[in-house]
C-alpha atoms as a PDB file:
ATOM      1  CA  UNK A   1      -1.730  -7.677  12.279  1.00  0.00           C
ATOM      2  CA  UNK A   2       0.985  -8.451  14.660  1.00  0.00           C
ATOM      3  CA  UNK A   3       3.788 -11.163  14.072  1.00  0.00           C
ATOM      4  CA  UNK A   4       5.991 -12.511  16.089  1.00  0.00           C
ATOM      5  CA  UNK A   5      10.132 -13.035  15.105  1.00  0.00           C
ATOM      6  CA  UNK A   6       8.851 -16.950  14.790  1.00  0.00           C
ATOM      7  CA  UNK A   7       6.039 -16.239  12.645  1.00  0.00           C
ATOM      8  CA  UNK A   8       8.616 -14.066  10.540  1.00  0.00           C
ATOM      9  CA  UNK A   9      10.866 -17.509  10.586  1.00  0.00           C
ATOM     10  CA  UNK A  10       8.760 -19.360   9.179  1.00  0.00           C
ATOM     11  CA  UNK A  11       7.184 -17.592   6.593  1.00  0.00           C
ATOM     12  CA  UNK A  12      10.793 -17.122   5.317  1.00  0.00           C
ATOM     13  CA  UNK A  13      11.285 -20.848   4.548  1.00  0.00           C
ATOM     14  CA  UNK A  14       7.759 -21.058   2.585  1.00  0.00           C
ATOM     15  CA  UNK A  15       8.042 -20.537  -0.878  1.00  0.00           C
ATOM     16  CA  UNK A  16       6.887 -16.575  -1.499  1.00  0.00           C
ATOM     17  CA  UNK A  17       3.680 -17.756  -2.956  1.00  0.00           C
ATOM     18  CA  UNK A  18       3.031 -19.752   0.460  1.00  0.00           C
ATOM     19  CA  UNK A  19       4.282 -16.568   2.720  1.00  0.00           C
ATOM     20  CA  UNK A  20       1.693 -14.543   0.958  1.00  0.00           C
ATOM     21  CA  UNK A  21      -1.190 -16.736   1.138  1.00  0.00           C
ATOM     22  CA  UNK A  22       0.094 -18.058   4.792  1.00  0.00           C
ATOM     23  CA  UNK A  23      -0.220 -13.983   5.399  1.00  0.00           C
ATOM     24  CA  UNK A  24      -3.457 -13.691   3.986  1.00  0.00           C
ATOM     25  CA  UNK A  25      -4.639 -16.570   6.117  1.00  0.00           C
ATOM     26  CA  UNK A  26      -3.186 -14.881   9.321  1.00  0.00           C
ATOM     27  CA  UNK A  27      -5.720 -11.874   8.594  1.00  0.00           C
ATOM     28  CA  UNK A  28      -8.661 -13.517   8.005  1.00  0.00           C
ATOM     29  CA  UNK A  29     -11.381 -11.488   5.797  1.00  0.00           C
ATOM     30  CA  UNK A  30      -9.075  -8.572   5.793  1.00  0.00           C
ATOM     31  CA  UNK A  31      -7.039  -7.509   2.641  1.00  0.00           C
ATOM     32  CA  UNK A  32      -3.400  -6.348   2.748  1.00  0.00           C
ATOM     33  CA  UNK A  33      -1.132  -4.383   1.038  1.00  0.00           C
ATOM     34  CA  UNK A  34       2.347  -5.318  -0.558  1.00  0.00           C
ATOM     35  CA  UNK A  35       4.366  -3.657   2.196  1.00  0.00           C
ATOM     36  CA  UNK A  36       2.210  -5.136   5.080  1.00  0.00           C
ATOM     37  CA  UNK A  37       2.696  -8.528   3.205  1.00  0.00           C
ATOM     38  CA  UNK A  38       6.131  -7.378   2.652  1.00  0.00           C
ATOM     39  CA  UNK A  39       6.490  -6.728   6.560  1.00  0.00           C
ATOM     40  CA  UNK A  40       5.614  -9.586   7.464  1.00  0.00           C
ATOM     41  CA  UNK A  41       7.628 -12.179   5.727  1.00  0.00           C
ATOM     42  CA  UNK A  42      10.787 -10.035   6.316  1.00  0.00           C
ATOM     43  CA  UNK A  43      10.125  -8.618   9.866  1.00  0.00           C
ATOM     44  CA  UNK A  44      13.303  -6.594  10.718  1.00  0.00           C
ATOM     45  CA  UNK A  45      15.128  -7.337   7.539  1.00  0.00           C
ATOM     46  CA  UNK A  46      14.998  -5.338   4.331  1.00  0.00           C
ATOM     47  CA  UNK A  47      11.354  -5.791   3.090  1.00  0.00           C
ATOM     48  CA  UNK A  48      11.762  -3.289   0.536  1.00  0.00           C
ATOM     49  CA  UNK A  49      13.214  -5.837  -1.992  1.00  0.00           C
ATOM     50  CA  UNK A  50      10.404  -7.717  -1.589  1.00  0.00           C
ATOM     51  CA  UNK A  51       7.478  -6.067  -2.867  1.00  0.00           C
ATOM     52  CA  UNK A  52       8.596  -6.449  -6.585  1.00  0.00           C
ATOM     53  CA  UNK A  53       8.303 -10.105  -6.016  1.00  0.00           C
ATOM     54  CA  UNK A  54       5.312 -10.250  -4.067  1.00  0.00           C
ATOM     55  CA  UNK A  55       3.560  -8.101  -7.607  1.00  0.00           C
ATOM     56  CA  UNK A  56       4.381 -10.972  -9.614  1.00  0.00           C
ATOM     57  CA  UNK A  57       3.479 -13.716  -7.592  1.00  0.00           C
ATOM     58  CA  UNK A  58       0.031 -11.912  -6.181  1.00  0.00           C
ATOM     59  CA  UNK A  59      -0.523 -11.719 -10.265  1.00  0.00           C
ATOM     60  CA  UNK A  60       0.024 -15.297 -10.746  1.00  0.00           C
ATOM     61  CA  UNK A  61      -1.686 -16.384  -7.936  1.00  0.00           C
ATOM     62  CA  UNK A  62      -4.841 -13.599  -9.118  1.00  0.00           C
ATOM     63  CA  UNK A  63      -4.973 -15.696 -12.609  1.00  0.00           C
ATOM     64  CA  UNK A  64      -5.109 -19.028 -10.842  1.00  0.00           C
ATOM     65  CA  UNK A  65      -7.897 -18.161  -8.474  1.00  0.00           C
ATOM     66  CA  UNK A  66      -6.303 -18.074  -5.497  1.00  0.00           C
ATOM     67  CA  UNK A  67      -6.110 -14.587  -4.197  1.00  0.00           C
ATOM     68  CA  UNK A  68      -7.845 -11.553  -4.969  1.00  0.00           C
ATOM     69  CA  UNK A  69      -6.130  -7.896  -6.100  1.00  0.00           C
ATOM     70  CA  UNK A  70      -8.109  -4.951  -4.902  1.00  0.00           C
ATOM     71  CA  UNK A  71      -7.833  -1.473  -6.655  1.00  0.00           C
ATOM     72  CA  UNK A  72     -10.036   0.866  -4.803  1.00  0.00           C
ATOM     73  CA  UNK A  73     -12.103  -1.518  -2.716  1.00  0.00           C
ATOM     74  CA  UNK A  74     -13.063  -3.730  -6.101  1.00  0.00           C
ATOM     75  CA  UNK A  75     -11.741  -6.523  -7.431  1.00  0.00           C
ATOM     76  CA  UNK A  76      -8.904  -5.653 -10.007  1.00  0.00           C
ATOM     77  CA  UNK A  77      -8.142  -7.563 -13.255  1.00  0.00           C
ATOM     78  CA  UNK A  78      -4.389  -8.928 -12.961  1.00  0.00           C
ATOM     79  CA  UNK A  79      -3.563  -8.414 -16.175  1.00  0.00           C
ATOM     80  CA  UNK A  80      -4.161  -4.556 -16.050  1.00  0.00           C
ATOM     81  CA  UNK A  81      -3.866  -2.820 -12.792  1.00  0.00           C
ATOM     82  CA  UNK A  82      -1.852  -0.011 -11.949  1.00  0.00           C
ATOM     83  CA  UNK A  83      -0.997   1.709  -8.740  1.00  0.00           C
ATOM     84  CA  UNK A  84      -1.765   1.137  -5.073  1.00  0.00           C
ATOM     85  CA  UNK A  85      -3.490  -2.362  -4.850  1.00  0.00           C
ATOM     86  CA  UNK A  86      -4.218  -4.906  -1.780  1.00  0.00           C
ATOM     87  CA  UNK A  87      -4.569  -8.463  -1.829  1.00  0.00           C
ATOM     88  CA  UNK A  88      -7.027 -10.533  -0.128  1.00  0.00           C
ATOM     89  CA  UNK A  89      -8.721 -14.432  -0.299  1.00  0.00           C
ATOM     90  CA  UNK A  90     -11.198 -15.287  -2.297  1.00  0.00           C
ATOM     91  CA  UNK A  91     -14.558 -15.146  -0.174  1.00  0.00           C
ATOM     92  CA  UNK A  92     -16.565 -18.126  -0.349  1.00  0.00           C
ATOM     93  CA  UNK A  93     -19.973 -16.101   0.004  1.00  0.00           C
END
């Protein structure tokens, strides 16, 4: 997924749980990980600091039903996951 230095812009001035689902939305049926996430919201700048944050809020967002965290292709519970995870949009099968 390619963004442009606007794109970056504006995702900055969402709220972090409106980058990431704004992100999400940008890549369709695809799933993510943190530091792509992380890339794009802070294109250029340090993104590193951000993937902390984006944990938490891809957990809060998990337990309100409005993103998905994938461990190993599956759906992950986001009370107890561990390791390398993506995020993704609920499908609407």
């Amino acid at each position: 997924m390619v963004m442009n230095h606007s794109d970056s812009k504006a995702l900055k001035n969402l709220s972090l749980d409106d980058a990431i689902l704004g992100v999400l939305a940008r890549a369709g049926a695809k799933t993510l990980s943190a530091p792509e996430i992380a890339h794009a919201i802070a294109a250029g700048d340090d993104w590193h600091g951000l993937l902390v944050p984006i944990r938490r809020s891809a957990v809060a967002l998990a337990q309100a039903g409005r993103l998905v965290i994938y461990r190993k292709g599956k759906p992950a519970d986001p009370n107890d996951f561990r390791g390398v995870y993506r995020l993704g949009l609920p499908r609407h099968d």
